[in-house]
C-alpha atoms as a PDB file:
ATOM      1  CA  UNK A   1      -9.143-174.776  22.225  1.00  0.00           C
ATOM      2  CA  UNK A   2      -7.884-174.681  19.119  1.00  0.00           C
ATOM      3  CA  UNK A   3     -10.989-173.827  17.503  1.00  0.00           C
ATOM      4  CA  UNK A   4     -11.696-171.101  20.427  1.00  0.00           C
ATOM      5  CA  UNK A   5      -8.454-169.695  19.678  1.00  0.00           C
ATOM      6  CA  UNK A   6      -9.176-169.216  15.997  1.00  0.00           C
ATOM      7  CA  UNK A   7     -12.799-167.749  16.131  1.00  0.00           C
ATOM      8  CA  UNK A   8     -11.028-165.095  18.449  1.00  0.00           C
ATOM      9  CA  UNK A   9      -8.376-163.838  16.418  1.00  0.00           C
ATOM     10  CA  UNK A  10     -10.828-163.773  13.520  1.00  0.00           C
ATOM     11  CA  UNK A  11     -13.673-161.800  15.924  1.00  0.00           C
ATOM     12  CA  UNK A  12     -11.139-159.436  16.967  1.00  0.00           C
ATOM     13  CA  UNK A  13      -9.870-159.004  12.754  1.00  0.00           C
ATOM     14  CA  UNK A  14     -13.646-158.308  12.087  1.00  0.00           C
ATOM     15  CA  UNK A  15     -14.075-156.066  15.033  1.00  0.00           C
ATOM     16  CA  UNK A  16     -11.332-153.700  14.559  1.00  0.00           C
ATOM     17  CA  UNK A  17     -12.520-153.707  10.283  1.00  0.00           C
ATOM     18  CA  UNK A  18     -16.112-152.972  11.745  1.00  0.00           C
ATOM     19  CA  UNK A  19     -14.663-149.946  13.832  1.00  0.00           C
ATOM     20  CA  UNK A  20     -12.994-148.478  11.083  1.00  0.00           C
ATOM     21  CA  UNK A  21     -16.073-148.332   8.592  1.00  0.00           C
ATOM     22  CA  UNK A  22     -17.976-146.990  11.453  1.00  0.00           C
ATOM     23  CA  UNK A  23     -15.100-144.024  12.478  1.00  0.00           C
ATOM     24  CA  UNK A  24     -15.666-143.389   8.264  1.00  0.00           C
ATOM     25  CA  UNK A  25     -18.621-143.070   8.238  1.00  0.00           C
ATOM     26  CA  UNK A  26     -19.294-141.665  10.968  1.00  0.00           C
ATOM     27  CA  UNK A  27     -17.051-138.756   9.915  1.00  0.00           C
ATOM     28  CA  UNK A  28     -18.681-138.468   6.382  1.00  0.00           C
ATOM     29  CA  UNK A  29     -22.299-138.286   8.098  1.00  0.00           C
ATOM     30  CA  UNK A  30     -20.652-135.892  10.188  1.00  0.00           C
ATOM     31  CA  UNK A  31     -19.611-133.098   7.446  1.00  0.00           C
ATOM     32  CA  UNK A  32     -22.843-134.519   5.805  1.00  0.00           C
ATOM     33  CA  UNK A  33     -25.382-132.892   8.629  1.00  0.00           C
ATOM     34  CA  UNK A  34     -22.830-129.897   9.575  1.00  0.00           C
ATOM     35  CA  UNK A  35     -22.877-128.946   5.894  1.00  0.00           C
ATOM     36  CA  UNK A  36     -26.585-129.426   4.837  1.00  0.00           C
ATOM     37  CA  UNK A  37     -27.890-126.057   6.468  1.00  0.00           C
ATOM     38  CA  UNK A  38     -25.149-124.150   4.386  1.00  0.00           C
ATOM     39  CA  UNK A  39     -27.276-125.127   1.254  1.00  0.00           C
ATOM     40  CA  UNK A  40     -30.152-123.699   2.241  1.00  0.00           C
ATOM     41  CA  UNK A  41     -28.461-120.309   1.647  1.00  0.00           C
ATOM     42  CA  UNK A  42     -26.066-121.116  -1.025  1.00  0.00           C
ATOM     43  CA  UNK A  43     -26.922-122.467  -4.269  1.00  0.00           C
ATOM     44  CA  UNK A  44     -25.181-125.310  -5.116  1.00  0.00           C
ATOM     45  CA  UNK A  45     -24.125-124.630  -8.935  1.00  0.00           C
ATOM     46  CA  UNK A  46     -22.681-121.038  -7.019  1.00  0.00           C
ATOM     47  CA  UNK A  47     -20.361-123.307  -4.541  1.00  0.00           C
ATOM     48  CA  UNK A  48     -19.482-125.709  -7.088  1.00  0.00           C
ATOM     49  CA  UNK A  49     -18.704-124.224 -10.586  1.00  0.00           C
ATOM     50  CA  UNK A  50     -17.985-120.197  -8.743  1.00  0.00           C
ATOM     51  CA  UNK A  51     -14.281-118.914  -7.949  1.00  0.00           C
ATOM     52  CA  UNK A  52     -15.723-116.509  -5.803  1.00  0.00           C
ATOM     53  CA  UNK A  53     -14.553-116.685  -2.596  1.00  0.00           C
ATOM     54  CA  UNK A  54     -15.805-113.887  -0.242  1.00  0.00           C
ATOM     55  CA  UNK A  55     -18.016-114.834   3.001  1.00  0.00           C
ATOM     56  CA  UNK A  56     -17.655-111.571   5.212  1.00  0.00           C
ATOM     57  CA  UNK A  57     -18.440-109.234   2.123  1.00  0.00           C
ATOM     58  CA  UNK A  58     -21.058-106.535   3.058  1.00  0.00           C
ATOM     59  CA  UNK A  59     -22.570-106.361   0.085  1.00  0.00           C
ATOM     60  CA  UNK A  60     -23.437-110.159  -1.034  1.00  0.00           C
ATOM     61  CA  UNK A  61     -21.320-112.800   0.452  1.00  0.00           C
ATOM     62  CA  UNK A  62     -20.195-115.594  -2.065  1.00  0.00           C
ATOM     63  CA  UNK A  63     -19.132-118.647  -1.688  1.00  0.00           C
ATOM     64  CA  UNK A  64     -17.369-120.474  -4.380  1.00  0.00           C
ATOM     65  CA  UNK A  65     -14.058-123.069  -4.149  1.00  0.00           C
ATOM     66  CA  UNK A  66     -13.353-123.692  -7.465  1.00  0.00           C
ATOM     67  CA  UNK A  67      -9.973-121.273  -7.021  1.00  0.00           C
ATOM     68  CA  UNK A  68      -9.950-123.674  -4.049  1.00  0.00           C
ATOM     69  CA  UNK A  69     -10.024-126.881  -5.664  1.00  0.00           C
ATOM     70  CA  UNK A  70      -7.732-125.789  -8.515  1.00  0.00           C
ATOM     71  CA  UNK A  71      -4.857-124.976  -5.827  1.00  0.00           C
ATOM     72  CA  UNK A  72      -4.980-127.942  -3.923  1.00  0.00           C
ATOM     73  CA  UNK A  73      -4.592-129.738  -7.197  1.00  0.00           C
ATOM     74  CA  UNK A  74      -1.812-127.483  -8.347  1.00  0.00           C
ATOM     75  CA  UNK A  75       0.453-128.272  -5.658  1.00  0.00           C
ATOM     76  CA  UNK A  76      -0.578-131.707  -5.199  1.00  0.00           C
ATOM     77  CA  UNK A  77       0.285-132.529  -9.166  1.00  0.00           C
ATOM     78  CA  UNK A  78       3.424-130.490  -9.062  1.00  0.00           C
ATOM     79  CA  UNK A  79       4.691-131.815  -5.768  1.00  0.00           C
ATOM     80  CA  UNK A  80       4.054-135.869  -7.718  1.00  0.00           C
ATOM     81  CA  UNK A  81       5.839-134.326 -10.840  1.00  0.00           C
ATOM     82  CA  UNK A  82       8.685-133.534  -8.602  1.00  0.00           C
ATOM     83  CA  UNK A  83       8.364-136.697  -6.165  1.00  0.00           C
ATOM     84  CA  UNK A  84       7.205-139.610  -7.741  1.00  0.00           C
ATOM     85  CA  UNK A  85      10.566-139.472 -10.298  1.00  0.00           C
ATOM     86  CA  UNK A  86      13.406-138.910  -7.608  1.00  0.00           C
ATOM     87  CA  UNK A  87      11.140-141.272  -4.938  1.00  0.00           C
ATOM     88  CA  UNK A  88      11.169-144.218  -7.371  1.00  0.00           C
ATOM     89  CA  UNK A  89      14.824-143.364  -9.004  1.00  0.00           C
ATOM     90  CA  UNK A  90      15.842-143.281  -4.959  1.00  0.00           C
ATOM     91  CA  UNK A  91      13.909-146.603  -4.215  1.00  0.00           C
ATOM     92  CA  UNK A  92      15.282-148.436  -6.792  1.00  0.00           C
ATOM     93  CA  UNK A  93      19.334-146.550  -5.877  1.00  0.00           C
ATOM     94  CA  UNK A  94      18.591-148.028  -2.048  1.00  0.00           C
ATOM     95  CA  UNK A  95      16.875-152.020  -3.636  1.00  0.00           C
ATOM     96  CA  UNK A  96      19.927-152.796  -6.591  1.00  0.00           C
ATOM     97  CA  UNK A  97      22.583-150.645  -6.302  1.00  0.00           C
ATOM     98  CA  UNK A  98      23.781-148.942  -2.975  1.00  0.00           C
ATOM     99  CA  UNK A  99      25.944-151.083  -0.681  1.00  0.00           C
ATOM    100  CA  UNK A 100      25.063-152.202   2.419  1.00  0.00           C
ATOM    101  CA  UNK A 101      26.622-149.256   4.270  1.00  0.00           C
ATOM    102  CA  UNK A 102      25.291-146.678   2.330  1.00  0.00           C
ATOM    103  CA  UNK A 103      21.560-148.029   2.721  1.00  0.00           C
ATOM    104  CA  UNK A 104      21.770-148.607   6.225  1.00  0.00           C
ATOM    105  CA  UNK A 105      22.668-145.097   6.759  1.00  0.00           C
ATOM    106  CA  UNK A 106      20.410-143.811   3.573  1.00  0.00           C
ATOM    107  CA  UNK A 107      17.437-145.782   5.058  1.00  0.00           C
ATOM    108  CA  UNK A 108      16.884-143.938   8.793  1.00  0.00           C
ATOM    109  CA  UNK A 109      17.652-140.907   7.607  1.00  0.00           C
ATOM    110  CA  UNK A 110      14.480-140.750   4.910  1.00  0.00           C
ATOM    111  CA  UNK A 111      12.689-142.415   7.212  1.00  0.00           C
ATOM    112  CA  UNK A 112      13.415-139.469  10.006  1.00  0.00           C
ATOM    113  CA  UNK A 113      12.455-137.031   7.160  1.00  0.00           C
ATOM    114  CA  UNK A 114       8.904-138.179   7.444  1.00  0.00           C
ATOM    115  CA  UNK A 115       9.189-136.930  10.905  1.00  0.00           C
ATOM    116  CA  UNK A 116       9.870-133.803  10.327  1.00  0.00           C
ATOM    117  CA  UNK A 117       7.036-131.504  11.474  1.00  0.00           C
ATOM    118  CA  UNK A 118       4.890-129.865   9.107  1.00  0.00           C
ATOM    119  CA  UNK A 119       5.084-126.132  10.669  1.00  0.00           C
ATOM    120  CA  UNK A 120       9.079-126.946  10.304  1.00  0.00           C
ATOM    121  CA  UNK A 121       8.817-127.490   6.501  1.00  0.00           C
ATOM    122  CA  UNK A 122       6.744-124.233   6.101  1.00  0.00           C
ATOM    123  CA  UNK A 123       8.848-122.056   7.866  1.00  0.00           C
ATOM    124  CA  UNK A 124      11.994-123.394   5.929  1.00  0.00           C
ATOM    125  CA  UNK A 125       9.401-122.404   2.714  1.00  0.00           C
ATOM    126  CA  UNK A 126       9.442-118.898   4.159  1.00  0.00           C
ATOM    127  CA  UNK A 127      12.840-118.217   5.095  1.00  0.00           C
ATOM    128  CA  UNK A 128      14.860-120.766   2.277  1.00  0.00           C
ATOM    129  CA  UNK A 129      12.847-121.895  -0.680  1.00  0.00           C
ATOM    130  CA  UNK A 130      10.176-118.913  -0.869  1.00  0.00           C
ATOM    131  CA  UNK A 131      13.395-116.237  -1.533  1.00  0.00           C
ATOM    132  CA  UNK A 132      15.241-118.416  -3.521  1.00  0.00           C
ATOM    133  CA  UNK A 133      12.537-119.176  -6.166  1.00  0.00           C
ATOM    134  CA  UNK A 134      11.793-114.671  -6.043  1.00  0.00           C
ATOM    135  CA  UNK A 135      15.047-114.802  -6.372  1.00  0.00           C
ATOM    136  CA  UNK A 136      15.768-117.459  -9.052  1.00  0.00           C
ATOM    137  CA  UNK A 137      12.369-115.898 -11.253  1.00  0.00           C
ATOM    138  CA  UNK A 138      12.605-112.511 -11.013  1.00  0.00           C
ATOM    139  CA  UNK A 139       9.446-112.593  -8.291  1.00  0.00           C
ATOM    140  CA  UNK A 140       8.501-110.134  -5.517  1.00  0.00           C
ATOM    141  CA  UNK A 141       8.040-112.994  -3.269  1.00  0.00           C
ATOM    142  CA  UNK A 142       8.620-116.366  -3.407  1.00  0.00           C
ATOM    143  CA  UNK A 143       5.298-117.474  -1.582  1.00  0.00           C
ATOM    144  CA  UNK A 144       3.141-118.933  -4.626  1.00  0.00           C
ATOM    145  CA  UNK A 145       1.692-122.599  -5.435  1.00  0.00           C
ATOM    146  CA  UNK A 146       5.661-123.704  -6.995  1.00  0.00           C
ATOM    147  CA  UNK A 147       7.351-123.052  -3.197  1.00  0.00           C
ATOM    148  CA  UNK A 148       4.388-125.527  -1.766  1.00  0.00           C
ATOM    149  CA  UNK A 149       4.874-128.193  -4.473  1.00  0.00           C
ATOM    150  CA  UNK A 150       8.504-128.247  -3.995  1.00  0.00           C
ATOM    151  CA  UNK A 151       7.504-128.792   0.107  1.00  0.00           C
ATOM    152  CA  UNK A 152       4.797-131.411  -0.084  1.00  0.00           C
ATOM    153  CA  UNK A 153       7.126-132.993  -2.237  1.00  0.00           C
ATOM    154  CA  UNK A 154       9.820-133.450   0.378  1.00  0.00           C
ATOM    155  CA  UNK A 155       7.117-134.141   2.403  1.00  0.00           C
ATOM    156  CA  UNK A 156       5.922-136.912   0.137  1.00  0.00           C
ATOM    157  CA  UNK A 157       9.129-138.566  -0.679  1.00  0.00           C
ATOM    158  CA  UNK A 158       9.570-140.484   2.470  1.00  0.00           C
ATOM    159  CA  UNK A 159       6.318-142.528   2.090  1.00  0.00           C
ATOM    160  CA  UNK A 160       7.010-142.664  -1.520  1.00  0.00           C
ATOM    161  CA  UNK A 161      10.739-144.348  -1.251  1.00  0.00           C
ATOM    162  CA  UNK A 162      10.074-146.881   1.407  1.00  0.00           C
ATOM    163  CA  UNK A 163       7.398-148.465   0.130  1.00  0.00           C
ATOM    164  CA  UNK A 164       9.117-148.375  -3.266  1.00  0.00           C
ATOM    165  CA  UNK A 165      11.945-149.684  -2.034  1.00  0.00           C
ATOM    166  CA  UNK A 166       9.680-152.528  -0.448  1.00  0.00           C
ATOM    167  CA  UNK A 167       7.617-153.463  -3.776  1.00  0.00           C
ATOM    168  CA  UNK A 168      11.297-154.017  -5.375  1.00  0.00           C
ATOM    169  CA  UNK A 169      12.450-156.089  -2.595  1.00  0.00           C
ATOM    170  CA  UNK A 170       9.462-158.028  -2.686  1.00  0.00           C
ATOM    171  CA  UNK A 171       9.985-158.975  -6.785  1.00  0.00           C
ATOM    172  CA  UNK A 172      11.172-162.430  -6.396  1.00  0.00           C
ATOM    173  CA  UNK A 173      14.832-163.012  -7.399  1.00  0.00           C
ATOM    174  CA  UNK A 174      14.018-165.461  -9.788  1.00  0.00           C
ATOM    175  CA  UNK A 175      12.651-162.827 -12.180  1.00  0.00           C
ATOM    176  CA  UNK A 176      16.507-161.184 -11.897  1.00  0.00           C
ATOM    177  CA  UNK A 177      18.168-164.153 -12.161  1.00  0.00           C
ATOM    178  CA  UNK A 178      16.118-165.119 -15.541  1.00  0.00           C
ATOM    179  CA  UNK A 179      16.850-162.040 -17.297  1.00  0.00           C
ATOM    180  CA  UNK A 180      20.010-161.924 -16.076  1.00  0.00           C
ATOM    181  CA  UNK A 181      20.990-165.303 -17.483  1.00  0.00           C
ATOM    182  CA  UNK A 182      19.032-164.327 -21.171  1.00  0.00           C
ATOM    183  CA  UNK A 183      21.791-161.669 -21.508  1.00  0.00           C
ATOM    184  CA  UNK A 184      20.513-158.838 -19.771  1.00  0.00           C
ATOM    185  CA  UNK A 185      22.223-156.248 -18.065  1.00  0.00           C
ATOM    186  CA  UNK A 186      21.571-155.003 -14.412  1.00  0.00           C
ATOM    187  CA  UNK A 187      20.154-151.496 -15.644  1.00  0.00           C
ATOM    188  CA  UNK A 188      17.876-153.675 -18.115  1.00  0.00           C
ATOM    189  CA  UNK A 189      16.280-155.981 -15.319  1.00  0.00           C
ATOM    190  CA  UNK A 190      15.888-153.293 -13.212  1.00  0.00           C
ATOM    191  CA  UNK A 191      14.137-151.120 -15.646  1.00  0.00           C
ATOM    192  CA  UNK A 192      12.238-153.654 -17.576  1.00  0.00           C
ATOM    193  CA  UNK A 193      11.644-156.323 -14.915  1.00  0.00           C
ATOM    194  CA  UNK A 194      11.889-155.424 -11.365  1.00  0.00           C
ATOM    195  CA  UNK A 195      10.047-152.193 -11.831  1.00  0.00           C
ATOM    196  CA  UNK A 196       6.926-153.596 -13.901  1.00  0.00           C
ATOM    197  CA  UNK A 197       6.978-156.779 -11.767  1.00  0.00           C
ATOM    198  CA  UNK A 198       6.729-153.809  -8.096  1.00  0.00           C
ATOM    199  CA  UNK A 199       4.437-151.677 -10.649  1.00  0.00           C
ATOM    200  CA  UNK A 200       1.312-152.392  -8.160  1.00  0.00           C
ATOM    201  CA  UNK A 201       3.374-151.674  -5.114  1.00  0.00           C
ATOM    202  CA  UNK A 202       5.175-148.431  -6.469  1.00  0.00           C
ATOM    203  CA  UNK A 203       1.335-147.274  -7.209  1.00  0.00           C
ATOM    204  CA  UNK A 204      -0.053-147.979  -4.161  1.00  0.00           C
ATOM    205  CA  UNK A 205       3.279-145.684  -2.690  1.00  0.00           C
ATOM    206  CA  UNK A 206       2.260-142.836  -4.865  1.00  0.00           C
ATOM    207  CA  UNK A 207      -1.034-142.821  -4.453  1.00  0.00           C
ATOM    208  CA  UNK A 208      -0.135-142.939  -0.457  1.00  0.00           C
ATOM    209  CA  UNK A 209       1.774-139.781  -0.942  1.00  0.00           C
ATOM    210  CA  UNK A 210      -0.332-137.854  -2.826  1.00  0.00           C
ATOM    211  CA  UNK A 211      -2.938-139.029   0.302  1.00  0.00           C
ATOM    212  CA  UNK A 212      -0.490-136.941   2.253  1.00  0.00           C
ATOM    213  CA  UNK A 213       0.261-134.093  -0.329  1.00  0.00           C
ATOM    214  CA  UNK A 214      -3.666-133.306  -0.573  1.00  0.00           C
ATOM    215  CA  UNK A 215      -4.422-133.528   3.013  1.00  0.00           C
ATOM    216  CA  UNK A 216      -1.474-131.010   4.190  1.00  0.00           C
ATOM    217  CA  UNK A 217      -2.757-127.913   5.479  1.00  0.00           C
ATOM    218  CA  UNK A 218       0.625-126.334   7.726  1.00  0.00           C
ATOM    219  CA  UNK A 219       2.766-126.053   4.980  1.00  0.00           C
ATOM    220  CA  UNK A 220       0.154-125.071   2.242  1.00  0.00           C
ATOM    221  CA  UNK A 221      -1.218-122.271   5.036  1.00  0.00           C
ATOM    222  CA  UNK A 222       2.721-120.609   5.783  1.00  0.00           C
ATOM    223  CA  UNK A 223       4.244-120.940   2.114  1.00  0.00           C
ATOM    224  CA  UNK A 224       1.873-120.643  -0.533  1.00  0.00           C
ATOM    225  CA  UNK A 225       0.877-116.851   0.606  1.00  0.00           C
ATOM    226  CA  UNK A 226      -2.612-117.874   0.854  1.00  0.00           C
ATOM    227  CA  UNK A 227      -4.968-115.895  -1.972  1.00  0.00           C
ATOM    228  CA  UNK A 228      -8.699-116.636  -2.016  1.00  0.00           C
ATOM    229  CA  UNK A 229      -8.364-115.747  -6.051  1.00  0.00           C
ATOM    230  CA  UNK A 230      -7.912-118.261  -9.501  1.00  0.00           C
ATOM    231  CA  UNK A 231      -4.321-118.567  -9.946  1.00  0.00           C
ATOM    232  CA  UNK A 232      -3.050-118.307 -13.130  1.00  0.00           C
ATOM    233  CA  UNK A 233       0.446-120.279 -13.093  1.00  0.00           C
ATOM    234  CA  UNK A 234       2.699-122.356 -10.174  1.00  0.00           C
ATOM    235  CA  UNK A 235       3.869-118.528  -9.537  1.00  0.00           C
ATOM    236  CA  UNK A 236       1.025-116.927  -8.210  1.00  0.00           C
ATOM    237  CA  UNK A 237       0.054-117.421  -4.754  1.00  0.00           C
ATOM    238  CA  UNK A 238      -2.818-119.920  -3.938  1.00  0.00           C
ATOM    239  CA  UNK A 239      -5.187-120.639  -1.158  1.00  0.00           C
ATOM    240  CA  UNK A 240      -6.224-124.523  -0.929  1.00  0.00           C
ATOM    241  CA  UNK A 241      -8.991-126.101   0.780  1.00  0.00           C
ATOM    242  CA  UNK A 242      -7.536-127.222   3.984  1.00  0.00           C
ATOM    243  CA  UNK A 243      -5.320-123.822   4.300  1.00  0.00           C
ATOM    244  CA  UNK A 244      -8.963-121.957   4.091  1.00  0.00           C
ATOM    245  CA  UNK A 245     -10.889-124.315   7.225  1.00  0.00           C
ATOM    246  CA  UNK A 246      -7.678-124.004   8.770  1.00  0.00           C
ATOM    247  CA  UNK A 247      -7.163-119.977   8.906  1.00  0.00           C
ATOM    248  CA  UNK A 248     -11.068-119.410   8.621  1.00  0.00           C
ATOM    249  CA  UNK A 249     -12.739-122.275  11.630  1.00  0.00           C
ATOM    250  CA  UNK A 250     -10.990-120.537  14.595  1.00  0.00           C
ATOM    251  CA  UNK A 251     -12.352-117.370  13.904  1.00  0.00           C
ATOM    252  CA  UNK A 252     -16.296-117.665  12.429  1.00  0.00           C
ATOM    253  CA  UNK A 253     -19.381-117.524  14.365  1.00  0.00           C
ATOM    254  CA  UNK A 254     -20.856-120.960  14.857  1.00  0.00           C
ATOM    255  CA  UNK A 255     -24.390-121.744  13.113  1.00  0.00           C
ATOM    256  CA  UNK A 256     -23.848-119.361  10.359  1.00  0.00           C
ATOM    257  CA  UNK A 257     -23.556-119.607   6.726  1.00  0.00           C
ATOM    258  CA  UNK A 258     -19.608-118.935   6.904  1.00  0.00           C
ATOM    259  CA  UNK A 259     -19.295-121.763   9.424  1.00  0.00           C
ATOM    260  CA  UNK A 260     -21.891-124.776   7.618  1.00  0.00           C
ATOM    261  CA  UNK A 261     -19.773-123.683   4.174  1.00  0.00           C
ATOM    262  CA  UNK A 262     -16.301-124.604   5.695  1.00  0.00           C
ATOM    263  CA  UNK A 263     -18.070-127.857   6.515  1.00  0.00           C
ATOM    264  CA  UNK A 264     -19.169-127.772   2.733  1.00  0.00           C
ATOM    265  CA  UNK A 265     -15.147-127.389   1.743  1.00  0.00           C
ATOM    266  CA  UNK A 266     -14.513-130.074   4.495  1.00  0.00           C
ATOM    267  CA  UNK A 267     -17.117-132.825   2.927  1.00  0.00           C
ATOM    268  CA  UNK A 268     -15.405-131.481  -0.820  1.00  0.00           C
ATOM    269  CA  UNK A 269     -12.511-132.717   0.357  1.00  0.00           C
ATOM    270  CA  UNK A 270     -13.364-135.585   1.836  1.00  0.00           C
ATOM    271  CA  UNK A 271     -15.223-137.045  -1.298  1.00  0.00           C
ATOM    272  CA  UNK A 272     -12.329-135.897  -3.374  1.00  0.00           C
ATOM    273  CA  UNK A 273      -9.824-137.870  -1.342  1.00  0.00           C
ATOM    274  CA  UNK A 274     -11.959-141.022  -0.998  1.00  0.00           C
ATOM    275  CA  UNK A 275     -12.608-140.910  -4.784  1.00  0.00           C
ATOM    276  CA  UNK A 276      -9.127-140.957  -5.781  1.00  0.00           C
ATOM    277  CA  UNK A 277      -8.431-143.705  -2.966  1.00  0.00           C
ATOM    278  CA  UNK A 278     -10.859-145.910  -4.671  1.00  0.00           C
ATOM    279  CA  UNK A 279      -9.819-145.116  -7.921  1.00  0.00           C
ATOM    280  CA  UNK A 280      -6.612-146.397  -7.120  1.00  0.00           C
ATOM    281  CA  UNK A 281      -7.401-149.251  -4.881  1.00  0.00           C
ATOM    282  CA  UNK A 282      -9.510-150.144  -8.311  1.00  0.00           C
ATOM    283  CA  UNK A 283      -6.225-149.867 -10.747  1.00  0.00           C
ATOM    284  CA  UNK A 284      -3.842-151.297  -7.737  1.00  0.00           C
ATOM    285  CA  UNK A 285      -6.369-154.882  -7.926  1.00  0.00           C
ATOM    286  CA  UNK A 286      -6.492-154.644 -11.774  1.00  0.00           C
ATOM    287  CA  UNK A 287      -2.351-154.419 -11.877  1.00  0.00           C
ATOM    288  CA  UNK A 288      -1.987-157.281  -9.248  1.00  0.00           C
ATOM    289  CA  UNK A 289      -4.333-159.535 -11.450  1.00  0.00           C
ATOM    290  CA  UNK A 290      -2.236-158.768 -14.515  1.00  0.00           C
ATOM    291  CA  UNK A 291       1.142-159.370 -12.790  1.00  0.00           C
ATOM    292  CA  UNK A 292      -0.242-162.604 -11.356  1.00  0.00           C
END
């Protein structure tokens, strides 16, 4: 019975890993096939390398998401610049030095920021941050690539600081206790031991919230003001990848260029995310190794 017992928690382990490959897969053969006829009118140098972004032009429609691509980096990278320091700076406040009473109030109310909605976030873009930034800059409106870094970033920071805070809880208290007792102070351990010794765990939390920056489309589509062209600085307003299938799949003709390219943007995407997730799946291994 034992034995019975056993073999059926592992079958049902190697089921549910089996069902997630096939969902992945599934989904990348999906954009695959959907965006396949779009290449039979587009060349793929054109999509690839263009900025061009103009599918209902009478003339010649183009198709090119490198203006794309460059603004869903641009607020992805700014919105880490701005959460990855006060995430891990906050994670390691909540781990060493807040009291009990302050993290057990601290604690749900991060957590309740990740629930937040995203369509919430971008309208406080609109109404709050966008005017403050024309404000604060001298703009004529505050809807540009900065006010959706500054979102994604609050948006981010949840996921960021509680598994943060976990990788430092994890660190076992020997480590503190050792340099503690070689003369250390608390700042010291906590900067030179705790947070090298949680270094795999604090990447694995960034790399989890830039999973969420990349893949936000709500807040991108309301506050970045949504321009098909190259921008030129965090000022000028942006269109990223998910903001254009998001404003653009509701309203083009199915089995048309227009509608296989959005697939095209889709599959982009997709092999973008999954590259950086196994990029840093790769680095995550090497640090445990190293720390072991």
């Amino acid at each position: 019975m034992k034995n019975l017992k056993e073999r059926s928690i592992h079958g049902l382990f190697l089921l549910n890993g089996i069902f997630v490959v096939t969902v992945l897969l599934g989904i990348f053969f999906l954009l695959v096939f959907t965006a396949i006829p779009a290449f039979r009118e587009i060349k793929l140098t054109e999509f690839l390398f263009s900025a061009d972004w103009n599918p209902t032009s009478y003339y010649k429609a183009s198709y090119g998401i490198v203006a794309m691509i460059v603004s869903t980096f641009m607020v992805t990278i700014g919105a880490l610049i701005i959460a990855v320091p006060i995430g891990i700076g906050t994670a390691a406040y909540l781990s060493d030095v807040a009291s009990p009473g302050v993290r057990e109030i601290a604690k749900p109310v991060i957590e309740i920021l990740a629930g937040i909605p995203s369509v919430v976030i971008g309208f406080l873009g609109i109404v709050l941050v966008g005017p403050f930034l024309a404000k604060l800059f001298g703009l004529n409106n505050g809807l540009n690539a900065l006010n959706g870094a500054i979102l994604l970033a609050v948006m981010a920071l949840p996921t960021i600081i509680s598994l943060s805070e976990d990788a430092l809880k994890s660190v076992p208290t020997t480590y503190q206790q050792a340099s503690l007792a070689l003369g250390a102070s608390h700042w010291q351990t906590l900067i030179r031991i705790k947070i090298p010794a949680a270094l795999s765990g604090i990447l694995a939390a960034v790399m989890l919230g830039m999973g969420r920056a990349i893949g936000e489309t709500m807040t991108v589509l309301m506050a970045t003001g949504c321009a098909p062209a190259m921008p030129g600085s965090f000022f000028d307003s942006v269109r990223t990848m998910t903001s254009t299938i998001a404003i653009e799949l509701g309203e083009v003709p199915y089995n048309t260029t227009h509608y296989y390219a959005l697939f095209g943007i889709a599959l982009t995407l997709f092999i973008i995310t999954f590259s950086i997730n196994m990029v840093s799946d790769i680095i995550l291994h090497k640090q445990q190794r190293l720390t072991k």
